[in-house]
Protein backbone atom coordinates (compact mmCIF):
# COMPACT_ATOMS: atom_id res chain seq x y z
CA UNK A 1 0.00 0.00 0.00
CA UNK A 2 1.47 3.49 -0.80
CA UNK A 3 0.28 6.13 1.27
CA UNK A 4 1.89 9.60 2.25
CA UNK A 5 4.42 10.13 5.45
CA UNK A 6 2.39 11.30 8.35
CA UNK A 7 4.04 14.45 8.62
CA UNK A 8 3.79 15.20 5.19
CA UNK A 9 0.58 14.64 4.38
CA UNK A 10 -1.98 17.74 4.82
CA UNK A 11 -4.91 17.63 6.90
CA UNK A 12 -8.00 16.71 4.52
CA UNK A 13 -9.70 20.00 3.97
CA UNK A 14 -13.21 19.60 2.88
CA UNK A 15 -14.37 23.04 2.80
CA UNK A 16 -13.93 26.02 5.28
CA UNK A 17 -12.46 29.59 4.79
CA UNK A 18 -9.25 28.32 3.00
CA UNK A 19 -11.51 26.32 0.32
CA UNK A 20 -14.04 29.20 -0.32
CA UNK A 21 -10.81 31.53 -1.14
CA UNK A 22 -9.38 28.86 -3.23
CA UNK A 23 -12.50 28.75 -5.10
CA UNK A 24 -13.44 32.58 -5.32
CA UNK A 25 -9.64 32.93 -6.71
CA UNK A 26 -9.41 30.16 -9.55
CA UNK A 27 -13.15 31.37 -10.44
CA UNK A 28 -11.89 34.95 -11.34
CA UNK A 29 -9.39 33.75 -13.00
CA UNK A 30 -11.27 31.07 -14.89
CA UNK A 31 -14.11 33.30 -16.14
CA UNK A 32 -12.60 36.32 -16.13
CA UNK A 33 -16.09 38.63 -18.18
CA UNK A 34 -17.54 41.30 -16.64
CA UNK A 35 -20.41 40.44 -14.65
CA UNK A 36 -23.12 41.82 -16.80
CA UNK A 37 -21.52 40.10 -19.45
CA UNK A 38 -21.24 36.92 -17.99
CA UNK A 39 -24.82 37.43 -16.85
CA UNK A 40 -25.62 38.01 -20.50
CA UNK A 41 -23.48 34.94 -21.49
CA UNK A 42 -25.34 32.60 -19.77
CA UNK A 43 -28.55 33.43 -20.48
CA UNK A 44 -26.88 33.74 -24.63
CA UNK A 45 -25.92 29.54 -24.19
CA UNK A 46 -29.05 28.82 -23.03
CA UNK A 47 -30.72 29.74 -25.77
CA UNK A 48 -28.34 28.49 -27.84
CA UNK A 49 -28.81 25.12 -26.59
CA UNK A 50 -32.38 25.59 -28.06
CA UNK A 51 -31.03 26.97 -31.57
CA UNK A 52 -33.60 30.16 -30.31
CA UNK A 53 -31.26 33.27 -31.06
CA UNK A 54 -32.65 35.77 -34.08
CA UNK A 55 -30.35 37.70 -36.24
CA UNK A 56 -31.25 40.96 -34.06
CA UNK A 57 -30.14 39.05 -31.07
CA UNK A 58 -26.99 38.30 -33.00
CA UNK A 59 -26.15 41.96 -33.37
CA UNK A 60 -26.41 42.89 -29.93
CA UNK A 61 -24.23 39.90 -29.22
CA UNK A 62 -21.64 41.35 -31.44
CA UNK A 63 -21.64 44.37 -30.02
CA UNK A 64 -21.36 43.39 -26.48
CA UNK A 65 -18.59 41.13 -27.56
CA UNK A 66 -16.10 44.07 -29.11
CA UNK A 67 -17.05 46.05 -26.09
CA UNK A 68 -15.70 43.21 -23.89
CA UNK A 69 -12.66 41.77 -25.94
CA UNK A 70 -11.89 45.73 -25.87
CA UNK A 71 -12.36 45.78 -21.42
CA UNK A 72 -10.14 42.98 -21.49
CA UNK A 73 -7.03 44.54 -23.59
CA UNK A 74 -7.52 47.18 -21.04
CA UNK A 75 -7.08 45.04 -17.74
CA UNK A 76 -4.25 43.46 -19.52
CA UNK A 77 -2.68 46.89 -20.58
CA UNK A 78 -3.54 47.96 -17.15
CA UNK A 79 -1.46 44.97 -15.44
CA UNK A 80 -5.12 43.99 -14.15
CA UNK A 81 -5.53 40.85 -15.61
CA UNK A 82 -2.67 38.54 -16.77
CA UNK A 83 -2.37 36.62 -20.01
CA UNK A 84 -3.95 33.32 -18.68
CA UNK A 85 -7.20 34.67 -17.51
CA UNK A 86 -7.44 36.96 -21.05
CA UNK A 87 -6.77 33.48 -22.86
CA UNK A 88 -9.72 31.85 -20.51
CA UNK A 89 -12.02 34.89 -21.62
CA UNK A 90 -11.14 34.45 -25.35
CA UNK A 91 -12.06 30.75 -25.21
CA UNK A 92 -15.47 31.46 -23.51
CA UNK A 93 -16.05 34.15 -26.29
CA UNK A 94 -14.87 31.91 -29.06
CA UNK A 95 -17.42 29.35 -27.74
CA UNK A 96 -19.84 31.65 -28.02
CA UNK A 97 -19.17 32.96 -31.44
CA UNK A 98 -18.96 29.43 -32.73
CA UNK A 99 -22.50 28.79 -31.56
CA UNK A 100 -24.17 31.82 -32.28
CA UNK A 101 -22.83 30.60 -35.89
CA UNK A 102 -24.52 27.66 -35.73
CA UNK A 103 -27.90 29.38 -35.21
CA UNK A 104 -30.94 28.49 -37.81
CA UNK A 105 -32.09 32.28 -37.90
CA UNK A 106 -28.29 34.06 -38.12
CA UNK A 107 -27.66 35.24 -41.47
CA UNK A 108 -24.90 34.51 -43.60
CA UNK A 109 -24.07 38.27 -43.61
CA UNK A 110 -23.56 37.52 -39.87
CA UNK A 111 -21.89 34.43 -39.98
CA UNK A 112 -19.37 35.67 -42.04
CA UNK A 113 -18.73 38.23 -39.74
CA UNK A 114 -18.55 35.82 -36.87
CA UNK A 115 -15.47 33.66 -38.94
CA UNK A 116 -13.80 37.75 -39.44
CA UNK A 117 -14.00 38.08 -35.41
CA UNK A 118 -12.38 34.78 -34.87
CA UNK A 119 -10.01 34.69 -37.18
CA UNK A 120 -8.90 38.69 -36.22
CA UNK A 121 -9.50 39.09 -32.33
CA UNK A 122 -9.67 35.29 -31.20
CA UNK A 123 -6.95 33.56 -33.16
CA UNK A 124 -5.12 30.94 -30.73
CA UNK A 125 -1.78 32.25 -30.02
CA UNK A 126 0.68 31.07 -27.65
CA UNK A 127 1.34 32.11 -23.94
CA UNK A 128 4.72 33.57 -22.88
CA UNK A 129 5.89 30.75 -20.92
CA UNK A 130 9.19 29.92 -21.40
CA UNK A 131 10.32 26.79 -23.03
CA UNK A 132 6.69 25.63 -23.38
CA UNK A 133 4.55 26.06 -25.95
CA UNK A 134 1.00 26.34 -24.36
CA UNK A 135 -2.29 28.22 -25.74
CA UNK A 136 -4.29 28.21 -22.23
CA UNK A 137 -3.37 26.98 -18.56
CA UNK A 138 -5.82 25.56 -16.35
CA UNK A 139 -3.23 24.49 -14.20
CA UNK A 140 -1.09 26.94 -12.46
CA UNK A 141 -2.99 28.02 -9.75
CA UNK A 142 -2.74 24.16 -8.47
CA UNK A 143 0.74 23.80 -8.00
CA UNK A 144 1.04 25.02 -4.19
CA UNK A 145 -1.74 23.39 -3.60
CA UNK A 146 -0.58 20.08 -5.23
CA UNK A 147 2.79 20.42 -3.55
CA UNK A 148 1.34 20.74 0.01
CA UNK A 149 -0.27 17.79 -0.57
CA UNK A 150 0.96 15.58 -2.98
CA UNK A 151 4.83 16.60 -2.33
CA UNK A 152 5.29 13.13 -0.49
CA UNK A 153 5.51 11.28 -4.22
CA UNK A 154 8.71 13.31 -4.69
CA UNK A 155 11.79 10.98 -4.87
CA UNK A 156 9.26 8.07 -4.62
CA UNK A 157 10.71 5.42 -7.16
CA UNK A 158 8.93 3.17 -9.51
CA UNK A 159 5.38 5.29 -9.32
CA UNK A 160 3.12 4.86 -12.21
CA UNK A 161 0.93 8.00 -12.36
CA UNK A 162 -1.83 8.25 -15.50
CA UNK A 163 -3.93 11.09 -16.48
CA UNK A 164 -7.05 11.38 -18.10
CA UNK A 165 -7.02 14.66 -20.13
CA UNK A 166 -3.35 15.65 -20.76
CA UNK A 167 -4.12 19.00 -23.02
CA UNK A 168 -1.03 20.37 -24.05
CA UNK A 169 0.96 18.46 -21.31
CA UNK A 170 0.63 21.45 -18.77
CA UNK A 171 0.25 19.62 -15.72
CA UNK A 172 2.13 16.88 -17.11
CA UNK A 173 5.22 18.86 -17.32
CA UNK A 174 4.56 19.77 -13.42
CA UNK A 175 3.70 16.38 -12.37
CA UNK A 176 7.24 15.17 -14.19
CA UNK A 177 9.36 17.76 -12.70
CA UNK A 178 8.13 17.72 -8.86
CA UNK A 179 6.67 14.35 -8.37
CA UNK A 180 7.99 11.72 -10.61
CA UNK A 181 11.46 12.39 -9.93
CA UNK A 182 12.76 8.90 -8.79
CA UNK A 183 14.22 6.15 -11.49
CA UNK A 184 11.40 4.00 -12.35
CA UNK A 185 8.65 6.24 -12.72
CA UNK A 186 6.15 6.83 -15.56
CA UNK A 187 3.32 8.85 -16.17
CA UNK A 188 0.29 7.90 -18.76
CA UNK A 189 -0.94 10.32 -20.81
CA UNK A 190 -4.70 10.26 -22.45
CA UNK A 191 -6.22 12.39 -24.45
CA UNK A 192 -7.63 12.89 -28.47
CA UNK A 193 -5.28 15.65 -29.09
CA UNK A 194 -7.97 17.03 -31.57
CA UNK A 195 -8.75 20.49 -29.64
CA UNK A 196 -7.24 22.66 -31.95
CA UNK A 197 -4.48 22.01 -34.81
CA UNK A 198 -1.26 22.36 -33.02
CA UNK A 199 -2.55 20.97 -29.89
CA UNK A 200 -0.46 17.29 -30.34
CA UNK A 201 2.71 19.17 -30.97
CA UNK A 202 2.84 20.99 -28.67
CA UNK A 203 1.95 18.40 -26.17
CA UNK A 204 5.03 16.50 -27.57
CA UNK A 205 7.52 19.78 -27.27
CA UNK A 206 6.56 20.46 -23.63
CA UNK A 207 6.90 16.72 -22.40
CA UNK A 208 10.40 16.89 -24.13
CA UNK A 209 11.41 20.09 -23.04
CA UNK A 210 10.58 18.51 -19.29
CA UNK A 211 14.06 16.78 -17.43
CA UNK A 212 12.93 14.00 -15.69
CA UNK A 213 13.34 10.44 -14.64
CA UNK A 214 10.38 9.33 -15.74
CA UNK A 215 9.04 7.96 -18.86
CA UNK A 216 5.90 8.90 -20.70
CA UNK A 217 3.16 6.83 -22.17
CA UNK A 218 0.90 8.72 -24.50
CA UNK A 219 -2.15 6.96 -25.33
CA UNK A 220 -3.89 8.65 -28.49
CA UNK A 221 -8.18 8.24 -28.38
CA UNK A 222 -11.15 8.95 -25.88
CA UNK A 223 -10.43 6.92 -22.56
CA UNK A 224 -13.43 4.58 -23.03
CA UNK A 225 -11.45 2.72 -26.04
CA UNK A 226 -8.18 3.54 -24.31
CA UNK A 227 -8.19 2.47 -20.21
CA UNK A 228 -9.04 -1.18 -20.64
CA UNK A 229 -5.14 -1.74 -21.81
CA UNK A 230 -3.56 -0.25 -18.21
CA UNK A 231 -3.21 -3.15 -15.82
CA UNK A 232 -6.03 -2.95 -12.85
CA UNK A 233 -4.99 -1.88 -9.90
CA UNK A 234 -1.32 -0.67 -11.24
CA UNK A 235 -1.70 3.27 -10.93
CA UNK A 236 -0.46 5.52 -8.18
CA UNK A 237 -2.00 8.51 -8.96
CA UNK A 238 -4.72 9.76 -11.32
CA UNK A 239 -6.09 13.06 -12.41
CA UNK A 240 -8.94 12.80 -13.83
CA UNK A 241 -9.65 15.96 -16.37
CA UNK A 242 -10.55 14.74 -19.20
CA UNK A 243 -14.61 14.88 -20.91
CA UNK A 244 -16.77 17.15 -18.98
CA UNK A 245 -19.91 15.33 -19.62
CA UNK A 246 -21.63 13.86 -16.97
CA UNK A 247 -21.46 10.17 -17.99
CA UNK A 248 -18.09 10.41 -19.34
CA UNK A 249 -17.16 11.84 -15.68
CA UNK A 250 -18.47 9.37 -13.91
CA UNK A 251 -17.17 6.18 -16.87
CA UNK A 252 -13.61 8.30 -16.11
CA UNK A 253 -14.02 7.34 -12.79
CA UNK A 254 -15.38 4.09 -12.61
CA UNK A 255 -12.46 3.31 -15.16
CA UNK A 256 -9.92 5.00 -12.68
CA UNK A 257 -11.13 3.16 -9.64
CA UNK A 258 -10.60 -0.10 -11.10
CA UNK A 259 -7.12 1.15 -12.56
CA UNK A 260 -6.03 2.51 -8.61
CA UNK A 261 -3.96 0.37 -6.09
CA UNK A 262 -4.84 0.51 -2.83
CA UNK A 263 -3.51 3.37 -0.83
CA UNK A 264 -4.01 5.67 -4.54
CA UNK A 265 -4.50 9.13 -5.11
CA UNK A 266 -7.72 10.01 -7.30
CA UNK A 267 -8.04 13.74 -8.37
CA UNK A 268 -11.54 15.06 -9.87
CA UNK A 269 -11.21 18.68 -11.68
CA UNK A 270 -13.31 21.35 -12.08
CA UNK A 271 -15.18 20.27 -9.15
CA UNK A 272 -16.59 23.84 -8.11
CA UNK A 273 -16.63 25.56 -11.82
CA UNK A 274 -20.26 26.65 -11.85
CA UNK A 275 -19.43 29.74 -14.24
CA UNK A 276 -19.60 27.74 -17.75
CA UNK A 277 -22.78 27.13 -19.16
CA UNK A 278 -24.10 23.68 -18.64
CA UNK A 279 -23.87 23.03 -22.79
CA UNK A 280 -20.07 23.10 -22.15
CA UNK A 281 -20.74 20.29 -20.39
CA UNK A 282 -19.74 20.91 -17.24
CA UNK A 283 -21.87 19.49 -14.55
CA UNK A 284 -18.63 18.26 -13.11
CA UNK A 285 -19.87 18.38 -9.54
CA UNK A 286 -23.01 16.24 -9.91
CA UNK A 287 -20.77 13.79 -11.41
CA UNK A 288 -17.93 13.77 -8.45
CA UNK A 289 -20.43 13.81 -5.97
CA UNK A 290 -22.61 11.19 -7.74
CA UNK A 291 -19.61 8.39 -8.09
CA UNK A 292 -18.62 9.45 -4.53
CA UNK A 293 -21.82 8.54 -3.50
CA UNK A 294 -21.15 4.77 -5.01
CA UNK A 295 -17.71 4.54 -3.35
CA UNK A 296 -19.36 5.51 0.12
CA UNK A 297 -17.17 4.64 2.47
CA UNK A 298 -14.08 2.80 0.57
CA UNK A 299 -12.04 6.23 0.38
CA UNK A 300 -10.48 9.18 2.59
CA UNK A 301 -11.12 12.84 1.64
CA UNK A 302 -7.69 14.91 0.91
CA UNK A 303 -9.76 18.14 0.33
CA UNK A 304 -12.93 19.14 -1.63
CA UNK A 305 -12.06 22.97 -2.89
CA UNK A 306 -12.33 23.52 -6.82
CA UNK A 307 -11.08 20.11 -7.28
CA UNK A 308 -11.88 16.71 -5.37
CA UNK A 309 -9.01 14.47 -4.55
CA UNK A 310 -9.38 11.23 -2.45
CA UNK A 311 -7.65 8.14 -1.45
CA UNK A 312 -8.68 4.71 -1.87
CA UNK A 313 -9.07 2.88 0.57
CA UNK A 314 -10.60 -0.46 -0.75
């Protein structure tokens, strides 16, 4: 059984003050639009979802949109807002373009304008990190928190670690460079690699641009077809960020439970992000909490905060 050294292991926090200002911090930084905009936003992919927006509605849309890519220059020229939480509002926007595009009643007129706005305002570019090549990171306001807790891997040989939803290797790279850092290790990485063009690429530059002892596994397809060829019961650790759909949570999980030894580390994301519209899928907490409720008793709570990490106990 692997489990932490006493005195390194953080008392589980399962809410309090420390988890709300966890939360109220990666939330600002997550969904970074004005609040009348976001307020606008949600009520925008709502009726999205039901293909209900006219051309007129369209047009106000646009507007609000230049007025809002223009606030968020400003922040940024300001020193406001930094270049991760401008890249998390251009990916909300570009969501919403790309389904207001998809509307029965938009005109082509408008439509065309939509592809000008992308192309122009919302092109994915590259963040200034580096020797990485990353577009977005969800990732970097975890790293204290991972280290307080999950520090104990450190120097740990012969780990196998596997996550569900590598991206562009972001937390990879971290997970490489302060855990895995004993001969023997290796860390699994799933994903499609189909999120935008360069996405593969530069998942492959950042894992080699990462010193480490530790070998990498990248499994190419959607975990469903994927999982079934990791031994059961062989994995150390597992972050589970992958599909944001319900089901595909909760078949994530089921999948990562059977995958965990005893004595594991299980990580949920996203488990407090209730500022996307639920057509991003993201009903990540009624997942957690739902295959939580099936495990009832066969785990220990690390901490519950804007992720959910546990350890297994049977």
């Amino acid at each position: 059984m692997l489990s932490p050294d006493t005195e390194n292991h953080a008392t589980p926090n399962s809410g309090g003050t420390d988890a709300r200002a966890r939360i109220t911090a990666i939330r600002a930084e997550v969904m970074p639009l004005s609040p009348t905009f976001h307020a606008a936003f949600m009520e925008w992919f709502s009726r999205i979802a039901q293909d209900s927006l006219t051309e007129q509605d369209s047009q106000r849309i646009l507007n609000a949109v230049a007025d809002e890519l223009q606030r968020l220059e400003d922040e940024r020229a300001e020193g406001r807002m930094n270049d991760f939480a401008v890249a998390n509002g251009h990916i909300s926007i570009r969501a919403l373009l790309t389904g207001m595009a998809q509307q029965s009643d938009v005109t082509r007129q408008t439509k065309v304008e939509i592809q000008r706005i992308l192309a122009d305002r919302l092109s994915i570019n590259l963040l200034d990190v580096p020797g990485y090549r990353i577009t977005h990171d969800w990732f970097h306001f975890h790293e204290d928190h991972w280290r307080k807790h999950f520090g104990y891997f450190s120097g740990r040989p012969n780990l196998r670690f596997l996550e569900i939803g590598s991206f562009e290797g972001r937390s990879a790279c971290w997970m490489l460079s302060e855990l895995l850092t004993a001969p023997g290790c290796q860390l699994i990485c799933v994903d499609t690699f189909d999120l935008h063009p360069g996405q593969e690429s530069n998942f492959d530059h950042n894992i080699h641009a990462v010193s480490s002892n530790a070998t990498v596994l990248k499994l190419r397809g959607r975990s469903q077809q994927v999982l079934h060829h990791i031994e059961e019961q062989s994995i150390d650790f597992i972050y589970v960020d992958g599909s944001h759909s319900a089901l595909d949570i909760i078949a994530d999980a089921a999948a990562a439970w059977r995958l965990a030894r005893t004595g594991a580390v299980l990580v949920f994301d996203d488990y407090a992000n209730d500022v996307l519209p639920d057509s991003f899928a993201m009903p990540c907490k009624v997942a957690t909490d739902a295959f939580l409720a099936m495990i009832e008793g066969r785990y220990e709570l690390i901490f519950k905060d804007w992720q959910v990490a546990i350890s297994k106990r049977i």
